[in-house]
C-alpha atoms as a PDB file:
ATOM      1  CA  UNK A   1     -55.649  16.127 -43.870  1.00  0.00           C
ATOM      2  CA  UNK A   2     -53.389  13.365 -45.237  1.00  0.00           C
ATOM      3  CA  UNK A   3     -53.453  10.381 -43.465  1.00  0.00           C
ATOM      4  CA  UNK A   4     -49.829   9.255 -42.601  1.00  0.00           C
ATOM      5  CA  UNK A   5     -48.524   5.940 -41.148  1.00  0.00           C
ATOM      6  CA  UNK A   6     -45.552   5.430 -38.778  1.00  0.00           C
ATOM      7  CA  UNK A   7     -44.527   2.938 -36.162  1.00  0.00           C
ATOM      8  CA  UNK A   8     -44.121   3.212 -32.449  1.00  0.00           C
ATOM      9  CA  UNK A   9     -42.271   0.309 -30.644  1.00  0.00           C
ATOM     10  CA  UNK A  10     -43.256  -2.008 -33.325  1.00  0.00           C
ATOM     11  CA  UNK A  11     -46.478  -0.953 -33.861  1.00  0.00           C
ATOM     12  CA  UNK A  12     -47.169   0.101 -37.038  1.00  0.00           C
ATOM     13  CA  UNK A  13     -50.383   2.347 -36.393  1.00  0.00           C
ATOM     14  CA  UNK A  14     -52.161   4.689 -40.171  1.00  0.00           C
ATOM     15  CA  UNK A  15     -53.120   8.332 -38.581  1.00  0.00           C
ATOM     16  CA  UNK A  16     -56.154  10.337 -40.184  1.00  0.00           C
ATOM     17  CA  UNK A  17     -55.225  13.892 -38.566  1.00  0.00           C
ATOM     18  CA  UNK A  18     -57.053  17.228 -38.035  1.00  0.00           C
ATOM     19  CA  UNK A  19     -54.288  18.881 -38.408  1.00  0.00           C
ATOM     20  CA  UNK A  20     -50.820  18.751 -40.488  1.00  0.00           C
ATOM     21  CA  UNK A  21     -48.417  19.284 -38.130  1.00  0.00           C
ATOM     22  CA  UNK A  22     -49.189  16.267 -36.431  1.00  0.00           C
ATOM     23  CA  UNK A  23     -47.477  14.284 -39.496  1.00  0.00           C
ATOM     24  CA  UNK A  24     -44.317  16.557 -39.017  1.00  0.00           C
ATOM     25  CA  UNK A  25     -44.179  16.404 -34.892  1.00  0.00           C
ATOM     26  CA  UNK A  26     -44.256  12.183 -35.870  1.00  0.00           C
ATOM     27  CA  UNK A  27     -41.621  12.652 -38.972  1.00  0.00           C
ATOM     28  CA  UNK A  28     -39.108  11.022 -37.736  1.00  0.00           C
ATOM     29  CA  UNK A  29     -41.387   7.448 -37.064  1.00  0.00           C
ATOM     30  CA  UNK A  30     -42.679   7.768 -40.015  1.00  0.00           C
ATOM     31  CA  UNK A  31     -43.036   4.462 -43.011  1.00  0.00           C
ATOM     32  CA  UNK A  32     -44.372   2.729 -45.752  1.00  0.00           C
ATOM     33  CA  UNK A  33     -45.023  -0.574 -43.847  1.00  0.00           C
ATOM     34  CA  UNK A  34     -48.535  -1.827 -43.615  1.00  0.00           C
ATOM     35  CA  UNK A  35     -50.516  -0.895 -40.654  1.00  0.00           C
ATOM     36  CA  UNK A  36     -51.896  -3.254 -38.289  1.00  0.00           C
ATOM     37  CA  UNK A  37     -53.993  -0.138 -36.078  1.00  0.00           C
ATOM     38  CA  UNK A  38     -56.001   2.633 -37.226  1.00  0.00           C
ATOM     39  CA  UNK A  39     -56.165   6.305 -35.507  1.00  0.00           C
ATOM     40  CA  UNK A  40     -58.981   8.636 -36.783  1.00  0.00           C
ATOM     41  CA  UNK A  41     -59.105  11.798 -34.192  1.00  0.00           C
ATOM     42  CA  UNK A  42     -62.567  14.045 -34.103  1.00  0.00           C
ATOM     43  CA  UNK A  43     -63.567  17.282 -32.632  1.00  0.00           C
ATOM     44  CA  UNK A  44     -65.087  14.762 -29.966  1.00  0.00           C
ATOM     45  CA  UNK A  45     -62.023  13.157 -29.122  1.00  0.00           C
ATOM     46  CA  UNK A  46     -60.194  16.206 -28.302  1.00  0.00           C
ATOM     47  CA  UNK A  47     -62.654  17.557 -25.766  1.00  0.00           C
ATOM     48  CA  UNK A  48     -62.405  14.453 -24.327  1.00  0.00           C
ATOM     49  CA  UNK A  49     -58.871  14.556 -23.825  1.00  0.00           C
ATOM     50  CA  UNK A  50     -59.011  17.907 -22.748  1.00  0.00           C
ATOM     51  CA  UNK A  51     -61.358  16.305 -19.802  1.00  0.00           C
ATOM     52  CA  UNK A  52     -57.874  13.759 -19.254  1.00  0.00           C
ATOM     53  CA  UNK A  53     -55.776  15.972 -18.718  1.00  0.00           C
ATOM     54  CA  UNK A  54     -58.169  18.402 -16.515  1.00  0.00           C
ATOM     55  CA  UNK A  55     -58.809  15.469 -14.189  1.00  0.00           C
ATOM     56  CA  UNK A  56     -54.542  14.844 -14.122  1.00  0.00           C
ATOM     57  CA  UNK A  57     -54.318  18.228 -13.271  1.00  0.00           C
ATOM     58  CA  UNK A  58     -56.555  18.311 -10.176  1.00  0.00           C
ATOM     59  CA  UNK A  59     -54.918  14.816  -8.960  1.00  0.00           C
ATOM     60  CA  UNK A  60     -51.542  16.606  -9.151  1.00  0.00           C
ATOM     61  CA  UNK A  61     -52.597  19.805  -7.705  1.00  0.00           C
ATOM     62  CA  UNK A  62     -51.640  21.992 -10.688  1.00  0.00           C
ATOM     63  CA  UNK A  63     -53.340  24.432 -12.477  1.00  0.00           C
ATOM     64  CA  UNK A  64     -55.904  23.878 -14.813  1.00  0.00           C
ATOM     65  CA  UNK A  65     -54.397  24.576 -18.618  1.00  0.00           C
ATOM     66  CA  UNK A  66     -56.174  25.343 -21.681  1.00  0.00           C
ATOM     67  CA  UNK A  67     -54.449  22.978 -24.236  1.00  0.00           C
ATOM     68  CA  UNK A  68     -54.504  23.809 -28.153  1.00  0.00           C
ATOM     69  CA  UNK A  69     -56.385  21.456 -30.570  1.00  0.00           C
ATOM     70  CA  UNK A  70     -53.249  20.290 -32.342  1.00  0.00           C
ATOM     71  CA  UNK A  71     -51.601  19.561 -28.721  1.00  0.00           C
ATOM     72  CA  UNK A  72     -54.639  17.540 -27.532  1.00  0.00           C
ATOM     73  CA  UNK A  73     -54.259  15.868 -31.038  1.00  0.00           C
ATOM     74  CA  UNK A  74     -50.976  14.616 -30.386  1.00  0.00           C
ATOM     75  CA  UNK A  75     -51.885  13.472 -26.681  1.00  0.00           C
ATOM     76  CA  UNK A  76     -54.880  11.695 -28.013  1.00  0.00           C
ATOM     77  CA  UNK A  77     -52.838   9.385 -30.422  1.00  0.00           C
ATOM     78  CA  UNK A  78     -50.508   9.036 -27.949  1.00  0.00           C
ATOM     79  CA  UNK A  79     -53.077   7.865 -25.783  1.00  0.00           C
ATOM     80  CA  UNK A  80     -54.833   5.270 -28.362  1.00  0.00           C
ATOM     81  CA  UNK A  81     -50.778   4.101 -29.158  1.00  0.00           C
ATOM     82  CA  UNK A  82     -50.134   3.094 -25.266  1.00  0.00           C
ATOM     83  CA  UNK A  83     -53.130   1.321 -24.946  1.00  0.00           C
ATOM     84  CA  UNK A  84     -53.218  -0.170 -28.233  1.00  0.00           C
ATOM     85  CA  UNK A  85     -49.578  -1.417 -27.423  1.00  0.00           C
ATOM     86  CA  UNK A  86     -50.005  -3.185 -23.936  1.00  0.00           C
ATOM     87  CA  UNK A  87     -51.423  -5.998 -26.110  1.00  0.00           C
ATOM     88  CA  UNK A  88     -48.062  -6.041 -26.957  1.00  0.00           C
ATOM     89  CA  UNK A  89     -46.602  -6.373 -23.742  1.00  0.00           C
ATOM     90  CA  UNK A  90     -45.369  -2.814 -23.951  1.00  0.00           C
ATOM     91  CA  UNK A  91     -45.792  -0.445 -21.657  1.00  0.00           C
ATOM     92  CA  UNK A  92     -45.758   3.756 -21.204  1.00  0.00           C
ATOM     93  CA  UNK A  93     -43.668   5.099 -18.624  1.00  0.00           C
ATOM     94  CA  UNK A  94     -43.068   8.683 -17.602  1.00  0.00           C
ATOM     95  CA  UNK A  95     -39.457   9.263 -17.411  1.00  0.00           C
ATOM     96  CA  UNK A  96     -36.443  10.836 -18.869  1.00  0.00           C
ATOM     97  CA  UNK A  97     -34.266   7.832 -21.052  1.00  0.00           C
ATOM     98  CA  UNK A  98     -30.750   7.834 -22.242  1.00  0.00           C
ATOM     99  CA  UNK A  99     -28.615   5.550 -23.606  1.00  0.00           C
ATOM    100  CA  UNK A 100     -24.575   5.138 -23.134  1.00  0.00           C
ATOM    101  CA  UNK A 101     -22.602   2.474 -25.193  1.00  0.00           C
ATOM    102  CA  UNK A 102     -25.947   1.059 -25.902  1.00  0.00           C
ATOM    103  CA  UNK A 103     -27.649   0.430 -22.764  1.00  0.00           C
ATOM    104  CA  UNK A 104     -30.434   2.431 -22.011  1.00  0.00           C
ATOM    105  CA  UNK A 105     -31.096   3.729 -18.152  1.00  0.00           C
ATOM    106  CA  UNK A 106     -34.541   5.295 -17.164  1.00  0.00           C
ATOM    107  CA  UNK A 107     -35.064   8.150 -14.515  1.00  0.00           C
ATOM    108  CA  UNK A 108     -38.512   8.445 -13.049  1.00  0.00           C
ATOM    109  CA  UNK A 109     -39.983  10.613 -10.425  1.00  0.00           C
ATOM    110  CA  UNK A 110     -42.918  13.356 -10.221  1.00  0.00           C
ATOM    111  CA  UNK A 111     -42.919  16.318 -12.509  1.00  0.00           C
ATOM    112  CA  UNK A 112     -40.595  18.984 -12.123  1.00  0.00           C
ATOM    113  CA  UNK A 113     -37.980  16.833  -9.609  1.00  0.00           C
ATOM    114  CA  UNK A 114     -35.171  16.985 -12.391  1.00  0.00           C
ATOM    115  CA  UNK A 115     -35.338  14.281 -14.347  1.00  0.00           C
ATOM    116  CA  UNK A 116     -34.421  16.220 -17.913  1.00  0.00           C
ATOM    117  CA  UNK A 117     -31.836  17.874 -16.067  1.00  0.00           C
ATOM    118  CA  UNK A 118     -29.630  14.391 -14.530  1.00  0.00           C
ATOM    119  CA  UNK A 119     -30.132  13.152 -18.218  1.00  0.00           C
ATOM    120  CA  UNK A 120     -28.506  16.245 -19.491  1.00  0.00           C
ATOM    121  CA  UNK A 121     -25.836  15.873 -17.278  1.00  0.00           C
ATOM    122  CA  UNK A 122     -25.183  12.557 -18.574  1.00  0.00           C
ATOM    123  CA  UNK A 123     -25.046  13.891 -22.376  1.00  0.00           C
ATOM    124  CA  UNK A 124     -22.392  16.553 -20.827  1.00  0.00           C
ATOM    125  CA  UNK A 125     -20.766  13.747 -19.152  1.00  0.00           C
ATOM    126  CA  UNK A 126     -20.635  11.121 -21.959  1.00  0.00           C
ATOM    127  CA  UNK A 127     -20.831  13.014 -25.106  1.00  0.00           C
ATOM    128  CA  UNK A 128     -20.895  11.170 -28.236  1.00  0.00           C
ATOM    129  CA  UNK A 129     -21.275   7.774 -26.240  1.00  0.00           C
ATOM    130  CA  UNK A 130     -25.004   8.892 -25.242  1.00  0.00           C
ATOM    131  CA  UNK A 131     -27.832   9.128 -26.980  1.00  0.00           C
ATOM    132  CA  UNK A 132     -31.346  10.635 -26.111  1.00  0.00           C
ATOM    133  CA  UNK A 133     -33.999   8.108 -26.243  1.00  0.00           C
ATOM    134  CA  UNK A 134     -36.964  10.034 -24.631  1.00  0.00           C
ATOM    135  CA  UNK A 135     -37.152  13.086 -22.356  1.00  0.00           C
ATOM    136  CA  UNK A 136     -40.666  12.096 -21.100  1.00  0.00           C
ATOM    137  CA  UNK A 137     -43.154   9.508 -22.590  1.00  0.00           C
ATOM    138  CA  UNK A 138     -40.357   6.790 -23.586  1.00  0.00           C
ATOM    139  CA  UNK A 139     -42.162   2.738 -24.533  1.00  0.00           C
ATOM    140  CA  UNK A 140     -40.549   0.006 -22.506  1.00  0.00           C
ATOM    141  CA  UNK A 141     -41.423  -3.752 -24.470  1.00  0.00           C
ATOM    142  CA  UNK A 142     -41.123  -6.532 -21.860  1.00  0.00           C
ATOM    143  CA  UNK A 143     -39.704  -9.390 -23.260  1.00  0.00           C
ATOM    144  CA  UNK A 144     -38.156 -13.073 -22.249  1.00  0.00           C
ATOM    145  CA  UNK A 145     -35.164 -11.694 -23.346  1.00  0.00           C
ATOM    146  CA  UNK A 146     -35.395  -8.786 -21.453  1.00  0.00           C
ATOM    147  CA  UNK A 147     -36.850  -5.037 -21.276  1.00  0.00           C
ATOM    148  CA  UNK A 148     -36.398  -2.703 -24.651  1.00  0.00           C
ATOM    149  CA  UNK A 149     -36.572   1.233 -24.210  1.00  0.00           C
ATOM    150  CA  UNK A 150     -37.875   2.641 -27.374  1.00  0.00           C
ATOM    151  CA  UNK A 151     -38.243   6.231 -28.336  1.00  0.00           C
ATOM    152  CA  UNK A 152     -41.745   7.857 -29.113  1.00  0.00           C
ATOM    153  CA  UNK A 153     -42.490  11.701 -30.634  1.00  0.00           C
ATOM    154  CA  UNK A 154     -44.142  12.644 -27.506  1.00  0.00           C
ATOM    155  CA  UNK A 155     -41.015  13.785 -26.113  1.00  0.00           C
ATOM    156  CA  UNK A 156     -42.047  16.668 -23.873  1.00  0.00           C
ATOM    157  CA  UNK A 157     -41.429  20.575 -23.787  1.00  0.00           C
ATOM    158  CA  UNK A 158     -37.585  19.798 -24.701  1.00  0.00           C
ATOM    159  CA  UNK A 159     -37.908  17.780 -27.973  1.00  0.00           C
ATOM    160  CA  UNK A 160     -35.458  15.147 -26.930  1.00  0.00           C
ATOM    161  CA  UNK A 161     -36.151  11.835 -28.822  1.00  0.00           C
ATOM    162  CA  UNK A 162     -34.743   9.581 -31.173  1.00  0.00           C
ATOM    163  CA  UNK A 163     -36.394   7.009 -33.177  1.00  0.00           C
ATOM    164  CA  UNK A 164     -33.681   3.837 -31.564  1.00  0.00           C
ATOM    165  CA  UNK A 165     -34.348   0.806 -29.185  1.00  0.00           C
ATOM    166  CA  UNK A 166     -31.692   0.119 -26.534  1.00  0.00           C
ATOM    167  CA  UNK A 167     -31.991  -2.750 -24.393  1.00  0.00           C
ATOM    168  CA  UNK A 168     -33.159  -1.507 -20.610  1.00  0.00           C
ATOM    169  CA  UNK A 169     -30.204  -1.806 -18.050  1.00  0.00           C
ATOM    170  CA  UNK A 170     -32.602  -0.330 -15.483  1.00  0.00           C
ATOM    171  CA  UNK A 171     -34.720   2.107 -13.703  1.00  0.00           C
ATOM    172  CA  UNK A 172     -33.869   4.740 -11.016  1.00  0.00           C
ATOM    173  CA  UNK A 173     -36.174   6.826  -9.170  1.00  0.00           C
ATOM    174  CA  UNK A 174     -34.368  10.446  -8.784  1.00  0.00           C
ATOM    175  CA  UNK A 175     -34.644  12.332  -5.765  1.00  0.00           C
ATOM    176  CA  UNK A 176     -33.034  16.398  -5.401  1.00  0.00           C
ATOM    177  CA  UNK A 177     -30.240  15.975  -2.868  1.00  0.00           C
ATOM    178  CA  UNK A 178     -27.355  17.809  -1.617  1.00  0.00           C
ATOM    179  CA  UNK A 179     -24.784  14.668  -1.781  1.00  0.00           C
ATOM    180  CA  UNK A 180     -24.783  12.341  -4.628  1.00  0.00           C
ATOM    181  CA  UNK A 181     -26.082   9.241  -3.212  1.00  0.00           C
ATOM    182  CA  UNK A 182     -27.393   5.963  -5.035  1.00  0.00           C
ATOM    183  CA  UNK A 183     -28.250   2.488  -3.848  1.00  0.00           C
ATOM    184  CA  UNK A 184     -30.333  -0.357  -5.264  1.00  0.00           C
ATOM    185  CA  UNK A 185     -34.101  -0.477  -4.264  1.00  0.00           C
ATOM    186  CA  UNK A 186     -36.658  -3.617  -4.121  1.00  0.00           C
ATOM    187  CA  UNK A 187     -39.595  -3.463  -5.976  1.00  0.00           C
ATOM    188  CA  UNK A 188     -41.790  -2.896  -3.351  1.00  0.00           C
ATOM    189  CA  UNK A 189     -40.607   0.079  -2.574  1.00  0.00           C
ATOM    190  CA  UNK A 190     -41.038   1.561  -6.342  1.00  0.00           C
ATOM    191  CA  UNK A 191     -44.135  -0.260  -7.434  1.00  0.00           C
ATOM    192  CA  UNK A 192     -46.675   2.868  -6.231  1.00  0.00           C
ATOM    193  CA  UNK A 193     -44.341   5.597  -8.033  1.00  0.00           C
ATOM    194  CA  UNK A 194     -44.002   3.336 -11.548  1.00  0.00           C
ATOM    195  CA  UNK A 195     -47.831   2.883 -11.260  1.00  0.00           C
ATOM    196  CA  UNK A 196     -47.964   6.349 -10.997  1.00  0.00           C
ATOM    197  CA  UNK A 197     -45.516   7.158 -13.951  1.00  0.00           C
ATOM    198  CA  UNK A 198     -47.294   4.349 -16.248  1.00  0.00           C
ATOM    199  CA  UNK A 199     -49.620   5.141 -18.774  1.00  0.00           C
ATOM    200  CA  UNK A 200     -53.303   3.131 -17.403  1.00  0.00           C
ATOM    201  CA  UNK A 201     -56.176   2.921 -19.689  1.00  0.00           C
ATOM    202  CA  UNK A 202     -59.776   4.159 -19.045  1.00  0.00           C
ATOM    203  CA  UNK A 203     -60.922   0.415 -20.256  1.00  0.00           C
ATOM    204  CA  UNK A 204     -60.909  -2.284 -16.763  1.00  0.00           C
ATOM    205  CA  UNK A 205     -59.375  -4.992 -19.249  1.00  0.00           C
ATOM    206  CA  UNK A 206     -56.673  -2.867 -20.401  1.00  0.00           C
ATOM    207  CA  UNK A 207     -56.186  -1.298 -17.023  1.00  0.00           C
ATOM    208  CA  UNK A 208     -55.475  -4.914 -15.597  1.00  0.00           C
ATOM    209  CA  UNK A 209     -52.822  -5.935 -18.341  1.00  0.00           C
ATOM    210  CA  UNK A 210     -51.312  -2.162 -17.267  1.00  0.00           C
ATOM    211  CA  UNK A 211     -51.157  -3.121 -13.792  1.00  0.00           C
ATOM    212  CA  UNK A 212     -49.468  -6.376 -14.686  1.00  0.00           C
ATOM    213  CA  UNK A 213     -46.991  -5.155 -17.068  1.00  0.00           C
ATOM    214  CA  UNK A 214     -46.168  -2.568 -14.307  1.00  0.00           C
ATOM    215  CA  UNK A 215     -45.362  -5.435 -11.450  1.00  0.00           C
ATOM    216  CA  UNK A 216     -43.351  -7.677 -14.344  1.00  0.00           C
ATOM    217  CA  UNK A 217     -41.122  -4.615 -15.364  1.00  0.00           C
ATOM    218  CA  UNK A 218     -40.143  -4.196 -11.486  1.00  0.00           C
ATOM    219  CA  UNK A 219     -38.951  -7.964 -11.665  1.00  0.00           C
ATOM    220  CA  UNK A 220     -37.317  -7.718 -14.948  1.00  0.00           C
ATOM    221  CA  UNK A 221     -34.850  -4.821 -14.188  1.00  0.00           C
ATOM    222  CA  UNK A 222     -32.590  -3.400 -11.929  1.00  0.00           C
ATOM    223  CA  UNK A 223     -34.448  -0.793  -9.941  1.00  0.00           C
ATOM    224  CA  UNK A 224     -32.226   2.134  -8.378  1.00  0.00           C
ATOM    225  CA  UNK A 225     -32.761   5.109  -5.615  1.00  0.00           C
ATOM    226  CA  UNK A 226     -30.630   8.063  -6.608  1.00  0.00           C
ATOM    227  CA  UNK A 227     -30.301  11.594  -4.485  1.00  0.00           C
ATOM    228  CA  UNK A 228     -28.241  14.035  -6.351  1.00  0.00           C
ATOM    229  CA  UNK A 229     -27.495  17.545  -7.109  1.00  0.00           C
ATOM    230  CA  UNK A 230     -26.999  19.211 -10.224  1.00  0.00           C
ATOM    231  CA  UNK A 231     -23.253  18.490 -10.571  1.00  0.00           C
ATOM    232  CA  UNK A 232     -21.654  16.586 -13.475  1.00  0.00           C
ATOM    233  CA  UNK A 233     -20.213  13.830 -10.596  1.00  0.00           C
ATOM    234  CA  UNK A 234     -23.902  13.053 -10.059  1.00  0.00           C
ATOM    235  CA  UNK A 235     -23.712  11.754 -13.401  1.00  0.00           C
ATOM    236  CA  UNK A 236     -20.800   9.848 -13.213  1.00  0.00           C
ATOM    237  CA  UNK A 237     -21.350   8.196 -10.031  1.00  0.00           C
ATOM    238  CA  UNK A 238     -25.299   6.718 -11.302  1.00  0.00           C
ATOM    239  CA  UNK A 239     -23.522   5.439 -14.883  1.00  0.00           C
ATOM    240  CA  UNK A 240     -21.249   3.815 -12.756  1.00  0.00           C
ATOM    241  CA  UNK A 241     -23.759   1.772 -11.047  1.00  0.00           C
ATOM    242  CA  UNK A 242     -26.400   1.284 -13.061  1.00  0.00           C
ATOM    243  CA  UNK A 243     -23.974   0.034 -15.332  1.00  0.00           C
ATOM    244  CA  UNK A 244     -21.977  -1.936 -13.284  1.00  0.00           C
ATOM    245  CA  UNK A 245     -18.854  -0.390 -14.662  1.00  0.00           C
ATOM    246  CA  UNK A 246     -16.429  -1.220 -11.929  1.00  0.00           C
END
C-alpha cells in the first residue's frame, strides 16, 4: 500500500498501511509536510492489538469482540500516535468534544453513559455556533498558555470529527440523571475517572509522563460534575456554566 503522511495535534507522523482505507478513514489530516515519526503496521502488530483490546474488554466486563484487520489497523496507529505525542505534552482522552463560539468543552465518563448523546444536544441547541471536535478519542496539548482540544480520525462508531483546535474551556464528567444538575468538582475527585479515560502506554517511561500529563490537565482546567437527562435544557444549562455565560 501507499504510504501516506498526515498530522495529528502537530505531529506530523508518514503511515506505511496494510490496507487502503486506512489513508481514506485519515483523509481529512492528511499533508505534504515533512514527517518527524514513522508508522509501519505488520501482521504482528495487529494480533497484538487484538490482545489490547481483549485485555480492555475483560477489565470492563464486556464481551470479547473479534475486530477486523483494517479496524485493528487504525487502533494500532492510533495507539503509536498517543504515545508518540506525550513527548509532546499531549495527551489522549476518552470523551465526547464540542466546540461553541470557539471554546471547546469535553464530556467524559464510562462507555455507554451518554456522552455522544449531551454533545448532540448541544449541536441541536447551538447550531451553526458548534462544531464537532471529537466524539471519542479527541488530543488535549497542555500548554503555558493553556489546554488545546484537537480533533483526531479515530472518532468512534458515529464519525464525528473535524480536523480544528479550540482552546479547552474545560472538562465535565457526565452522569444520567433525572434533573439537570451541574456544579464544579476538585481534582481529586476526577483524577481516577481521567486516568481511566487517558490513553497510558505499555512502556513504564511513557506510562509516567501519562500519569503526569493526567494530574497537570486537572490543574489546568475547569473540571465540572454534570447529572442530566436527555432534554435540550440539559444543554443549555452546562454551556451556561462551563462557559461562564452569565
Amino acid at each position: 500500500m501507499q504510504v501516506f503522511t498526515m498530522e495529528i495535534a502537530g505531529l506530523v507522523v508518514s503511515v506505511q498501511p496494510l490496507f487502503q482505507s486506512t489513508r481514506e478513514y485519515c483523509r481529512a489530516y492528511l499533508t505534504e509536510k515533512a514527517p518527524e515519526f514513522f508508522v509501519e503496521v505488520t501482521a504482528e502488530e495487529l494480533a497484538f492489538q487484538q490482545q489490547l483490546l481483549d485485555v480492555e474488554a475483560m477489565e470492563e466486563g464486556l464481551k470479547r469482540r473479534e475486530f477486523t484487520d483494517p479496524f485493528l489497523e487504525r487502533a494500532t496507529i492510533q495507539r503509536r500516535v498517543a504515545d508518540q505525542l506525550l513527548n509532546k505534552n499531549t495527551l489522549l482522552l476518552h470523551g465526547s468534544t464540542i466546540a461553541v463560539d470557539g471554546k471547546a468543552y469535553l464530556f467524559t465518563a464510562p462507555c455507554g453513559t451518554g456522552k455522544s448523546t449531551h454533545t448532540r444536544l448541544w449541536r441541536e441547541v447551538f447550531g451553526d455556533r458548534a462544531v464537532m471536535v471529537n466524539d471519542d478519542k479527541p488530543f488535549l496539548q497542555i500548554t503555558s498558555k493553556g489546554v488545546f482540544a484537537y480533533g483526531s480520525p479515530w472518532s468512534g462508531k458515529h464519525g464525528l470529527a473535524s480536523n480544528v483546535c479550540f482552546p479547552l474551556q474545560g472538562i465535565c464528567s457526565l452522569h444520567r440523571g433525572v434533573e439537570n444538575e451541574i456544579h464544579p468538582a476538585m481534582p481529586e475527585q476526577l483524577l481516577t475517572l481521567l486516568r481511566h479515560q487517558a490513553h497510558v502506554p505499555e512502556e513504564a517511561s511513557l506510562r509516567q509522563k501519562a500519569e503526569a500529563l493526567v494530574e497537570k490537565l486537572a490543574q489546568s482546567v475547569p473540571l465540572w460534575e454534570l447529572f442530566c437527562n436527555k432534554e435540550p435544557d440539559a444543554a443549555l444549562l452546562s454551556h451556561h456554566a462551563m462557559s461562564g455565560d452569565q
